[in-house]
Protein backbone atom coordinates (compact mmCIF):
# COMPACT_ATOMS: atom_id res chain seq x y z
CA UNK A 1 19.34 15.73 0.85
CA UNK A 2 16.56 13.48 -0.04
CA UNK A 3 15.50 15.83 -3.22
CA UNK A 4 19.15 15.22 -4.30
CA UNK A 5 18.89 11.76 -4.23
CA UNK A 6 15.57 11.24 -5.41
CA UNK A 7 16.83 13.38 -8.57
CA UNK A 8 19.53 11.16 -9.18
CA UNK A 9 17.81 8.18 -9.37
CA UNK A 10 15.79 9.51 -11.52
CA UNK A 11 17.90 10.89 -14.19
CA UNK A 12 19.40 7.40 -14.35
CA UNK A 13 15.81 6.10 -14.86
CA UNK A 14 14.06 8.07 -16.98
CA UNK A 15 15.79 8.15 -20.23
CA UNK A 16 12.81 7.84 -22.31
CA UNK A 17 9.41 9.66 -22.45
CA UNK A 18 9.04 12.51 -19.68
CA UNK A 19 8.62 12.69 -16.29
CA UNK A 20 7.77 16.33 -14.10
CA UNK A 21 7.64 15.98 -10.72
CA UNK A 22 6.35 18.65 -7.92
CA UNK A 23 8.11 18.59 -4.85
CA UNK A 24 6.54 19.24 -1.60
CA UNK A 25 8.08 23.18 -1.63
CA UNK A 26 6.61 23.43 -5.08
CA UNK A 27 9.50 23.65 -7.18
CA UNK A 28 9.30 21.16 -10.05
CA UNK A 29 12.15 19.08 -11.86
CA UNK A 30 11.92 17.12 -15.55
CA UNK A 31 12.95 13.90 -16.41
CA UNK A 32 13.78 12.36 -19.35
CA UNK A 33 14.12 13.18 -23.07
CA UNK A 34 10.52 13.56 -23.88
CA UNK A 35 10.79 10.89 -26.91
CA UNK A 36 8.14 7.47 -26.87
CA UNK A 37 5.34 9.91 -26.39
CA UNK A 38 5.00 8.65 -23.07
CA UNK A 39 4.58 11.57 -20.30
CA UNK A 40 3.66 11.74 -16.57
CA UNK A 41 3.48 14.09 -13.87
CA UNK A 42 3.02 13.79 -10.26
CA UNK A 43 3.28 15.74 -7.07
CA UNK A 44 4.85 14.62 -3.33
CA UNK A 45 2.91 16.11 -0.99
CA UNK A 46 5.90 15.46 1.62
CA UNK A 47 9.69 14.86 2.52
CA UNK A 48 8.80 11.85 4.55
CA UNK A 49 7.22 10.48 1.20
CA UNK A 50 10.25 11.93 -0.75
CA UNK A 51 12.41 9.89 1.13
CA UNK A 52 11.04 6.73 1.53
CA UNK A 53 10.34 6.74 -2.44
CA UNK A 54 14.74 6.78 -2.32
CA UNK A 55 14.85 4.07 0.39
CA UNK A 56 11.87 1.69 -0.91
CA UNK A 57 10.34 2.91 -4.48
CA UNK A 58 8.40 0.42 -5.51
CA UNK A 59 6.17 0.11 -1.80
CA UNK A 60 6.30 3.83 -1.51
CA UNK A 61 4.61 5.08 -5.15
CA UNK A 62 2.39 2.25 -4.33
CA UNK A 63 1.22 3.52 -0.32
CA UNK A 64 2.14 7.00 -1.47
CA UNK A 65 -0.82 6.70 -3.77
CA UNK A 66 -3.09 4.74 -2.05
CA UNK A 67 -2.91 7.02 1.13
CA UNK A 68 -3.24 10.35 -1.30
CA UNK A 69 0.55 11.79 -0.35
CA UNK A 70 1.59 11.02 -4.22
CA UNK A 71 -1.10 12.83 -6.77
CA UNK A 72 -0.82 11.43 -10.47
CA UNK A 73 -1.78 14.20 -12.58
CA UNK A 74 -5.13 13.34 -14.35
CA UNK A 75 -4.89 9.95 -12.02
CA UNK A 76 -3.37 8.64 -14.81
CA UNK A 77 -2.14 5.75 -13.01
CA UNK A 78 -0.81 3.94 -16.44
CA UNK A 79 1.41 6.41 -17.86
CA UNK A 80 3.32 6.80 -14.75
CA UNK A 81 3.87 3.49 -14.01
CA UNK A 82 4.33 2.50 -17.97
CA UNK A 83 6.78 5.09 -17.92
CA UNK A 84 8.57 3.75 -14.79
CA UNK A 85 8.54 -0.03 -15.82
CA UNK A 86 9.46 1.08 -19.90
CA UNK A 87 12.37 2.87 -18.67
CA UNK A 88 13.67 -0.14 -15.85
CA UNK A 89 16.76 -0.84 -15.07
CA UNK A 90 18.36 -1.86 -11.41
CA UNK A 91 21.78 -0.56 -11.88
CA UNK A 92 19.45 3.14 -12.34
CA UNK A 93 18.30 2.57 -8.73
CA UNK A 94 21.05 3.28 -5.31
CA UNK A 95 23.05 1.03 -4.00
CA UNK A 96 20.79 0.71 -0.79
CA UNK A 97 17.40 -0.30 -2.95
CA UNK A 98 18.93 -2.56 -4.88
CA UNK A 99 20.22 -4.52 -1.71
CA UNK A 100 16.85 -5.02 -0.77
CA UNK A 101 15.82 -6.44 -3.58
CA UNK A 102 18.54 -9.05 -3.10
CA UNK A 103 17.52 -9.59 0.15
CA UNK A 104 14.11 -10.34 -0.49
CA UNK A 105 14.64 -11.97 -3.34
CA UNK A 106 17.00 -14.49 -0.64
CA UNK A 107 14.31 -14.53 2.20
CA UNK A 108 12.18 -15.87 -0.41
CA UNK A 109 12.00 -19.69 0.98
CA UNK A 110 10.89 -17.76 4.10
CA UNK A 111 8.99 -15.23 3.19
CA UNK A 112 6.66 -17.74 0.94
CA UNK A 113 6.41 -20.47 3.77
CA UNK A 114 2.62 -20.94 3.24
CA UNK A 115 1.97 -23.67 5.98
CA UNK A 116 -1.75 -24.69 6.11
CA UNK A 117 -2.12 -21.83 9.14
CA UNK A 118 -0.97 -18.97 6.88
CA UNK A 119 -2.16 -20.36 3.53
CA UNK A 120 -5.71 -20.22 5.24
CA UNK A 121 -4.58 -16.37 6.59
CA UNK A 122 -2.75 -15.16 3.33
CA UNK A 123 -6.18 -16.23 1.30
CA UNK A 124 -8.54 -14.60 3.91
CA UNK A 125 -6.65 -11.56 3.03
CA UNK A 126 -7.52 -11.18 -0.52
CA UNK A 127 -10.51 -13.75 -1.22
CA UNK A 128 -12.68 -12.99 2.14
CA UNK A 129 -13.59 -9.12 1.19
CA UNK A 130 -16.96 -8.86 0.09
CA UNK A 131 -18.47 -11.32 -1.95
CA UNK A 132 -20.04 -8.22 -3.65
CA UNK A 133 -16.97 -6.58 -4.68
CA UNK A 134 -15.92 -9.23 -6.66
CA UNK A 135 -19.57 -9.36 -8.35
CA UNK A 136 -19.16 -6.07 -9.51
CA UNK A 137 -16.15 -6.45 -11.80
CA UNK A 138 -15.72 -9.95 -12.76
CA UNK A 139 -17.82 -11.90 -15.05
CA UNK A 140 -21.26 -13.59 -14.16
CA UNK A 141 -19.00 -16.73 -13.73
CA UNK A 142 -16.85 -15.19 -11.08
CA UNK A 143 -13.76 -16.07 -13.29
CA UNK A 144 -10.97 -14.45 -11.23
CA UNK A 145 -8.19 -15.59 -13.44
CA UNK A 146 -6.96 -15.13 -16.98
CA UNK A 147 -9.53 -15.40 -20.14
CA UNK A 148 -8.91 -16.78 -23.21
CA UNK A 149 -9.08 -14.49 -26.11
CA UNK A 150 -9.43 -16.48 -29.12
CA UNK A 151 -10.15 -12.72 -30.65
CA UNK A 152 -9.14 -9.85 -28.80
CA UNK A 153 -13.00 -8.41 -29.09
CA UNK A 154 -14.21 -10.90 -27.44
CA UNK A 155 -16.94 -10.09 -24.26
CA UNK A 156 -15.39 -10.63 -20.70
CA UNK A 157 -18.06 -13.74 -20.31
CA UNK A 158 -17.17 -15.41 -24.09
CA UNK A 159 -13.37 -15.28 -23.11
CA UNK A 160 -13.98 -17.23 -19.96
CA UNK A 161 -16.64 -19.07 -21.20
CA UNK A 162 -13.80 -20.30 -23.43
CA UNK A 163 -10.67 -20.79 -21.18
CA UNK A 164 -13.38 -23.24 -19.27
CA UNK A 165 -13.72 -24.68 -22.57
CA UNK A 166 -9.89 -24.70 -23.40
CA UNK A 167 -9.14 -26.57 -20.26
CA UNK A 168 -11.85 -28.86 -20.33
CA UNK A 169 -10.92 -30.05 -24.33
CA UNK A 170 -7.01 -30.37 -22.54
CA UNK A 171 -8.36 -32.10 -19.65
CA UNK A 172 -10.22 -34.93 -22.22
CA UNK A 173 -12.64 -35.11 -19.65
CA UNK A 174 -16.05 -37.12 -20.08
CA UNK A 175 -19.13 -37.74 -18.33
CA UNK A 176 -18.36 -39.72 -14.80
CA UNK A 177 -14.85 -38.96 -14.48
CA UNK A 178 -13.21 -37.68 -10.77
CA UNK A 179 -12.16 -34.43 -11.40
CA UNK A 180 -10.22 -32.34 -8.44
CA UNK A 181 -10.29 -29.16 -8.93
CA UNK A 182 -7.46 -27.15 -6.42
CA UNK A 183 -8.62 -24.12 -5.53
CA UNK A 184 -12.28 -23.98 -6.99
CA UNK A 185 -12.78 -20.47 -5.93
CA UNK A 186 -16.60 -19.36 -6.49
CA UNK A 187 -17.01 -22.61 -8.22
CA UNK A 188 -17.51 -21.73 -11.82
CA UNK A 189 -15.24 -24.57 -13.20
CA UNK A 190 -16.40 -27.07 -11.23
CA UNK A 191 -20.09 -26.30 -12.30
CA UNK A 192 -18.63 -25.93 -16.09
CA UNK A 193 -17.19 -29.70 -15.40
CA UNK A 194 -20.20 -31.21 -14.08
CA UNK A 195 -23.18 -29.44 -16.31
CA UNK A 196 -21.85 -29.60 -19.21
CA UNK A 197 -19.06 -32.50 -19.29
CA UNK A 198 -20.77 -35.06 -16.86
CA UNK A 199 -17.95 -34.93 -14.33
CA UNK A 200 -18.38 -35.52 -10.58
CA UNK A 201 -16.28 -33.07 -9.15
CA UNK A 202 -14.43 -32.09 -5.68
CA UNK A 203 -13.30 -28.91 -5.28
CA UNK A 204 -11.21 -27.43 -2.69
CA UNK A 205 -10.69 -23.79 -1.55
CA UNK A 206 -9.09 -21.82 1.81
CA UNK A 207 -11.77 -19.41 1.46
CA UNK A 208 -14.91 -18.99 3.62
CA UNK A 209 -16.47 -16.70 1.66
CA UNK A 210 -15.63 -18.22 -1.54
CA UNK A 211 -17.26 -21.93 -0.37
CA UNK A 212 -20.35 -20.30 0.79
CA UNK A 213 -21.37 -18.34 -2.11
CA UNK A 214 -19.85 -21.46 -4.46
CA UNK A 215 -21.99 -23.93 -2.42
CA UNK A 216 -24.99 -21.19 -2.91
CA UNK A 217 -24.44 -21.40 -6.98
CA UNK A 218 -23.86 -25.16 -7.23
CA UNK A 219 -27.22 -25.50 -5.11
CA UNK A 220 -28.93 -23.54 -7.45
CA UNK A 221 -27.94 -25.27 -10.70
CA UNK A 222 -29.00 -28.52 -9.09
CA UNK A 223 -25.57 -29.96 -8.83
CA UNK A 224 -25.71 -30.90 -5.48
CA UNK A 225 -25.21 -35.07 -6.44
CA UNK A 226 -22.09 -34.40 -8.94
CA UNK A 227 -20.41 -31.41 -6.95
CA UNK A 228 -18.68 -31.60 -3.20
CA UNK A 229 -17.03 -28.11 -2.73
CA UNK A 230 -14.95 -28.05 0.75
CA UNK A 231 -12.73 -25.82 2.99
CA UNK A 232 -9.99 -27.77 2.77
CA UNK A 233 -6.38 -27.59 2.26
CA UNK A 234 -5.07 -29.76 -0.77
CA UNK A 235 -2.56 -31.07 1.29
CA UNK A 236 -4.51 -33.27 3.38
CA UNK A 237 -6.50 -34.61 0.29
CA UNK A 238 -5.84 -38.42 -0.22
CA UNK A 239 -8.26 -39.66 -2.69
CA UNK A 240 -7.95 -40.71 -6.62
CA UNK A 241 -9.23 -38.56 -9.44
CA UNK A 242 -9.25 -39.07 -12.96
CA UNK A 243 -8.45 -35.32 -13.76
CA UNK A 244 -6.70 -32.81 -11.65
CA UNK A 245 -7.56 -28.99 -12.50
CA UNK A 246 -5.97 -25.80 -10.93
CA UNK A 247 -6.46 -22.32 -12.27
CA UNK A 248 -4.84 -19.26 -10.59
CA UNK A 249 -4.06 -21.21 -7.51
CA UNK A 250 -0.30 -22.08 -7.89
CA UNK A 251 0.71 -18.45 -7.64
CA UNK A 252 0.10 -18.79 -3.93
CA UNK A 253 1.48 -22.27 -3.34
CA UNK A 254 5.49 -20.37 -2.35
CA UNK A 255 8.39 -21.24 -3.89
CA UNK A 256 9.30 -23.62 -0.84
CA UNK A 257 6.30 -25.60 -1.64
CA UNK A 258 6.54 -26.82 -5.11
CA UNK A 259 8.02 -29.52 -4.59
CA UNK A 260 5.05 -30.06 -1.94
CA UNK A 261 2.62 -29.44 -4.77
CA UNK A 262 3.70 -31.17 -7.71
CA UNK A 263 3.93 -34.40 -5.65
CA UNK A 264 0.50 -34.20 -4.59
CA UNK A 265 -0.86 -33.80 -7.97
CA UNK A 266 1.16 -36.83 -8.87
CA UNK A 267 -0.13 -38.65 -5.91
CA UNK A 268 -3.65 -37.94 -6.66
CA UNK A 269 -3.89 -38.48 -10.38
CA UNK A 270 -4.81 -41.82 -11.63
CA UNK A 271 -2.13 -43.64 -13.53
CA UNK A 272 -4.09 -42.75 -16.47
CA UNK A 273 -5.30 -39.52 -15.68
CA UNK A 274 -4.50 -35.78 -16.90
CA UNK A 275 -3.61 -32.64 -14.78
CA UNK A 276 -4.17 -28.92 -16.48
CA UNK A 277 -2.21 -26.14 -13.98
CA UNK A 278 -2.75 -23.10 -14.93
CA UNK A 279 -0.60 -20.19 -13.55
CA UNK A 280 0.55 -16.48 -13.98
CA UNK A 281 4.28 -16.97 -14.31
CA UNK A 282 7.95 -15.23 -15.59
CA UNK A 283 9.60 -15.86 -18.84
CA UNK A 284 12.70 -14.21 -17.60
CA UNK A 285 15.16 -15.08 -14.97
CA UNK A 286 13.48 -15.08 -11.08
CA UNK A 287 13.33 -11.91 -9.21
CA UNK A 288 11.65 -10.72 -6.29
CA UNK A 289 7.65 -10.02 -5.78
CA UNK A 290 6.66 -6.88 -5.78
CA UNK A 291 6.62 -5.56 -2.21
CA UNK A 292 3.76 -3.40 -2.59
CA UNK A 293 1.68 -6.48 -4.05
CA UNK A 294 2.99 -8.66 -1.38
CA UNK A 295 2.01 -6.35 1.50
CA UNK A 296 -1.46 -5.21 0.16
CA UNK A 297 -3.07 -7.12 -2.36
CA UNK A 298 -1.06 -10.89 -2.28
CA UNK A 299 0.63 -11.79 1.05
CA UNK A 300 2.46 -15.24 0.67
CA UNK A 301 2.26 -14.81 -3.41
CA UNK A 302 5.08 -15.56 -5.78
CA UNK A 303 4.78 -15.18 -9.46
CA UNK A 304 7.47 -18.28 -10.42
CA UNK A 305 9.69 -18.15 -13.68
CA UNK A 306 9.18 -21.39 -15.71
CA UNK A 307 13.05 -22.55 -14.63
CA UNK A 308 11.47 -22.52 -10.81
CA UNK A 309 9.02 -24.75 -11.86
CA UNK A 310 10.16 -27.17 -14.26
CA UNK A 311 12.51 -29.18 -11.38
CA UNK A 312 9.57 -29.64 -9.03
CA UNK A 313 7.94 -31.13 -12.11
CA UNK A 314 10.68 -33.30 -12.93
CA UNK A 315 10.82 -34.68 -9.18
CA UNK A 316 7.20 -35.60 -9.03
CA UNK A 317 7.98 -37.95 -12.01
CA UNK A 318 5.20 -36.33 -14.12
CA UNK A 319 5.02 -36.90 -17.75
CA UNK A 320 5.20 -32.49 -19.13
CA UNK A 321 3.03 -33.40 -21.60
CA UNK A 322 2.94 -29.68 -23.38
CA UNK A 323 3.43 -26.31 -21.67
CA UNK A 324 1.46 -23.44 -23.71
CA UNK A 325 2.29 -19.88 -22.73
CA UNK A 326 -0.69 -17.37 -23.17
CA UNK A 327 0.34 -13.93 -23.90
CA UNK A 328 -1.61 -10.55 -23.01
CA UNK A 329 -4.50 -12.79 -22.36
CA UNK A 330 -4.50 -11.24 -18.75
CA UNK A 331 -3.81 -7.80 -19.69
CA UNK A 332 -6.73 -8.13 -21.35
CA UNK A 333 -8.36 -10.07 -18.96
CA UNK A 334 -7.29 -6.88 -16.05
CA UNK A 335 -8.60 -4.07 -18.48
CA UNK A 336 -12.14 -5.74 -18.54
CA UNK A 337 -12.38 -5.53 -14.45
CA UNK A 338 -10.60 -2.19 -13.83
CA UNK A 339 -13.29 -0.91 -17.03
CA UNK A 340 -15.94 -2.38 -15.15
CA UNK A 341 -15.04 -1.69 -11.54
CA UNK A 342 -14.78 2.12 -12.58
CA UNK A 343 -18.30 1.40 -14.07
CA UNK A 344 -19.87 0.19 -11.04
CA UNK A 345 -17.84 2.88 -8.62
CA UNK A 346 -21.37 4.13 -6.98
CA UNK A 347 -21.78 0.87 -5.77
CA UNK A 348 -17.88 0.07 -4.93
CA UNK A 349 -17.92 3.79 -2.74
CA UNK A 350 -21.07 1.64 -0.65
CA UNK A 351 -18.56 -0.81 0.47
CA UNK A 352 -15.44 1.18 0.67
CA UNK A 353 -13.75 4.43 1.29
CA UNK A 354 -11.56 6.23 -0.66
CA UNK A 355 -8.24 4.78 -0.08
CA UNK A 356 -9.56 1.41 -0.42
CA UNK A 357 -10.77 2.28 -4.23
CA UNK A 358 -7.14 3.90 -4.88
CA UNK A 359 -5.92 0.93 -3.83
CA UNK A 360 -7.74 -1.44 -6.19
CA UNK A 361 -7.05 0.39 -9.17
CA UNK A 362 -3.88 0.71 -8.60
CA UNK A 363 -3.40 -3.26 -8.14
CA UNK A 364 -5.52 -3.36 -11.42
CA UNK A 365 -3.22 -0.72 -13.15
CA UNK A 366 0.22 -2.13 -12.36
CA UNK A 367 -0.93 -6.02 -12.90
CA UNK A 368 -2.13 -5.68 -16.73
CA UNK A 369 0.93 -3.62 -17.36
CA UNK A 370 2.89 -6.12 -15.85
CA UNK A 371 1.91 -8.37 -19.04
CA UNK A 372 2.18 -5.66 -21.24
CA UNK A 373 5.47 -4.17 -20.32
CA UNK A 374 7.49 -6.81 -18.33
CA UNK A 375 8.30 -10.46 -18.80
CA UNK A 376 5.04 -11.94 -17.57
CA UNK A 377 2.22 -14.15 -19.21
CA UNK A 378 0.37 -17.41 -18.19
CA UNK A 379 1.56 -21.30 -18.23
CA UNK A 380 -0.65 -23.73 -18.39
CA UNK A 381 1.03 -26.61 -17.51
CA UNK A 382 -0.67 -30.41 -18.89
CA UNK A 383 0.59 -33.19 -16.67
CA UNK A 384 -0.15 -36.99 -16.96
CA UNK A 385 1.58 -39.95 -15.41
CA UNK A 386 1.80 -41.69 -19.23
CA UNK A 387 3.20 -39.99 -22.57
CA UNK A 388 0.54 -41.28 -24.27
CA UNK A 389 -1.99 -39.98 -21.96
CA UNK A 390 -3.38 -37.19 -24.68
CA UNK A 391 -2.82 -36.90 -28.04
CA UNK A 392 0.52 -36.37 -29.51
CA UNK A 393 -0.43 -33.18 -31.25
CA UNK A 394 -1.98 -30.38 -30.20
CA UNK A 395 -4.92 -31.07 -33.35
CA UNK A 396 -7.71 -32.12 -30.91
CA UNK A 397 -8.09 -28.50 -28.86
CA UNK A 398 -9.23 -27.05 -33.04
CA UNK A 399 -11.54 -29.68 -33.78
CA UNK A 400 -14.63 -31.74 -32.90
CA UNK A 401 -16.17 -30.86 -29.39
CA UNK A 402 -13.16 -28.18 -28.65
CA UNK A 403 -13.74 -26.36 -31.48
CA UNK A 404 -17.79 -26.51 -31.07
CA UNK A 405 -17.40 -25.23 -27.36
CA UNK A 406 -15.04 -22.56 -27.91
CA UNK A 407 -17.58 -21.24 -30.96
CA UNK A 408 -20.20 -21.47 -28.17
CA UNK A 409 -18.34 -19.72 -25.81
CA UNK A 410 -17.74 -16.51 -28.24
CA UNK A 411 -21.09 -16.16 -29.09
């Protein structure tokens, strides 16, 4: 029964490029019309895998893989899924998936209700693994967001270097200013703010880990009297700042919250002040998280479509004083760390087993096709409580000090 289902669904999915698959008795079946040059092959080691991939698709490829009951021939991770997302469409999928989606999609407002209890819990998840993990892949910053390539050759540590410097020229931040930064991770920006633009800054993160190994770096650069790093929710922050900075942080915030969020920026930032948010988000219509990212990699997360976001804006009675939309920045971003987590896999196979690593690089896989083959990309949101808070062009991020960081940065 299940084969028969399974090989429904996928004739109605697989139009283009080609798709063999090995079932469990060993007979094989093709899909597709082989045109796009895009081909895949996999094997189900099982019925109970064969049917839950016709019940739930997207969780089971996802734990099919992980727990070694799907094999991608070649572990070619990114033609199968490229091949998958290329060839979407819901009405391919039964009537019974696509109901699910709905549902989730509905149980959104509770599915995403990050109190301060399960923000701190949905963050332990993903940001309290190993410090050293994290070391191996990302940049000597421990940037764990999108770079800015301001040329696609650009090393991992130049792009960073100059998405620090990006935000910092949007910010117009100089020396002595406030600066909040929500979510301040390992610490890099708030280091970035106060060594090299004279800020005194605050930064606030749900992560243990994260604050020790921050606290550890801002120590060591002698930034102890310009940099207070605590574990503390930004909710319960009720202080002034001249500048407000987030970067990858509002992806976690829940779509019940953003109302919650935006207000708080607009309650903290001085009446002349400047906010910079910086987000994944959708430039298509809303749909549901994946459930396979939402069980394993993000609990609580929500990638938002700009029309989710733009009311909460408009309720906090901040000034949207330009929105810029990087594309394929993060895909680019995601192929540096899976290239360098495969690079360092001795050491990653010292920390964790074998499903563990299938796991990562399958989260690394799907996310930077995401930007390359689906309707995602990055705001970056600049908020002020005055029009005439920054310029009224976008001419000052290409010259003067902008300009001479970003050169720095690429070099």
């Amino acid at each position: 029964m299940w084969q028969t289902v399974f090989e429904t669904m996928m004739s109605r999915l697989v139009r283009t490029g080609s798709l063999r698959v090995t079932y469990p008795d060993g007979s094989t079946s093709r899909f597709g019309d082989g045109s796009g040059g895009l081909e895949a092959a996999v094997k189900i080691r099982d019925e109970a895998t064969l049917r839950a991939i016709c019940l739930r698709p997207d969780l089971a490829l996802g734990e099919g893989y992980m727990d070694g009951r799907i094999e991608i021939e070649f572990d070619d991770i990114d033609s199968l899924v490229r091949l998958v997302l290329r060839n979407w469409r819901d009405d391919a999928f039964p009537l019974w998936v696509r109901a699910v989606n709905r549902t989730r999609f509905k149980l959104g407002n509770f599915i995403q209700k990050n109190d301060p209890r399960r923000s701190r819990a949905n963050v332990a998840h993903h940001y309290d693994l190993s410090n050293e993990l994290y070391q191996l892949f990302l940049d000597q910053d421990l940037q764990y967001s999108c770079a800015y390539f301001a040329d696609p050759t650009m090393s991992l540590e130049a792009a960073q270097a100059a998405k620090k410097a990006h935000i910092a020229a949007k910010l117009r931040i100089e020396p002595g200013m406030r600066a909040l930064d929500i979510g301040c991770g390992w610490g890099g920006m708030a280091i970035t703010l106060a060594r090299d633009w004279g800020a005194k800054v605050v930064g606030v993160t749900l992560s243990e880990n994260q604050l020790a190994l921050a606290q550890q770096r801002v120590a060591a650069a002698g930034l102890q009297d310009r940099i207070d790093l605590r574990l503390q929710d930004y909710r319960l922050l009720d202080e002034p700042f001249d500048r407000i900075v987030s970067v990858g942080m509002l992806e976690h915030v829940g779509l019940p919250h953003y109302d919650t969020y935006f207000s708080k920026v607009s309650e903290l930032l001085d009446p002349d002040g400047v906010a910079l948010i910086h987000t994944i988000g959708r430039t298509g219509p809303p749909m549901a998280q994946s459930e396979w990212i939402n069980r394993y990699i993000f609990p609580g997360g929500y990638v938002p479509s700009l029309s989710e976001l733009a009311p909460a804006v408009e309720r906090s009675g901040l000034w949207n004083a330009d929105i810029e939309v990087l594309r394929l920045h993060y895909a680019l971003t995601l192929r540096h760390w899976l290239a360098r987590f495969d690079s360092h896999m001795d050491a990653v196979k010292k920390l964790y087993d074998a499903r563990f690593i299938r796991m990562w690089r399958y989260y690394l896989t799907v996310c930077y096709l995401a930007f390359e083959e689906q309707k995602q990309a990055v705001f970056q949101f600049q908020l002020a409580h005055k029009r005439d808070a920054v310029p009224i062009t976008r001419d000052y991020l290409y010259s003067g000090t902008a300009v001479s960081a970003d050169r720095r940065a690429a070099e």
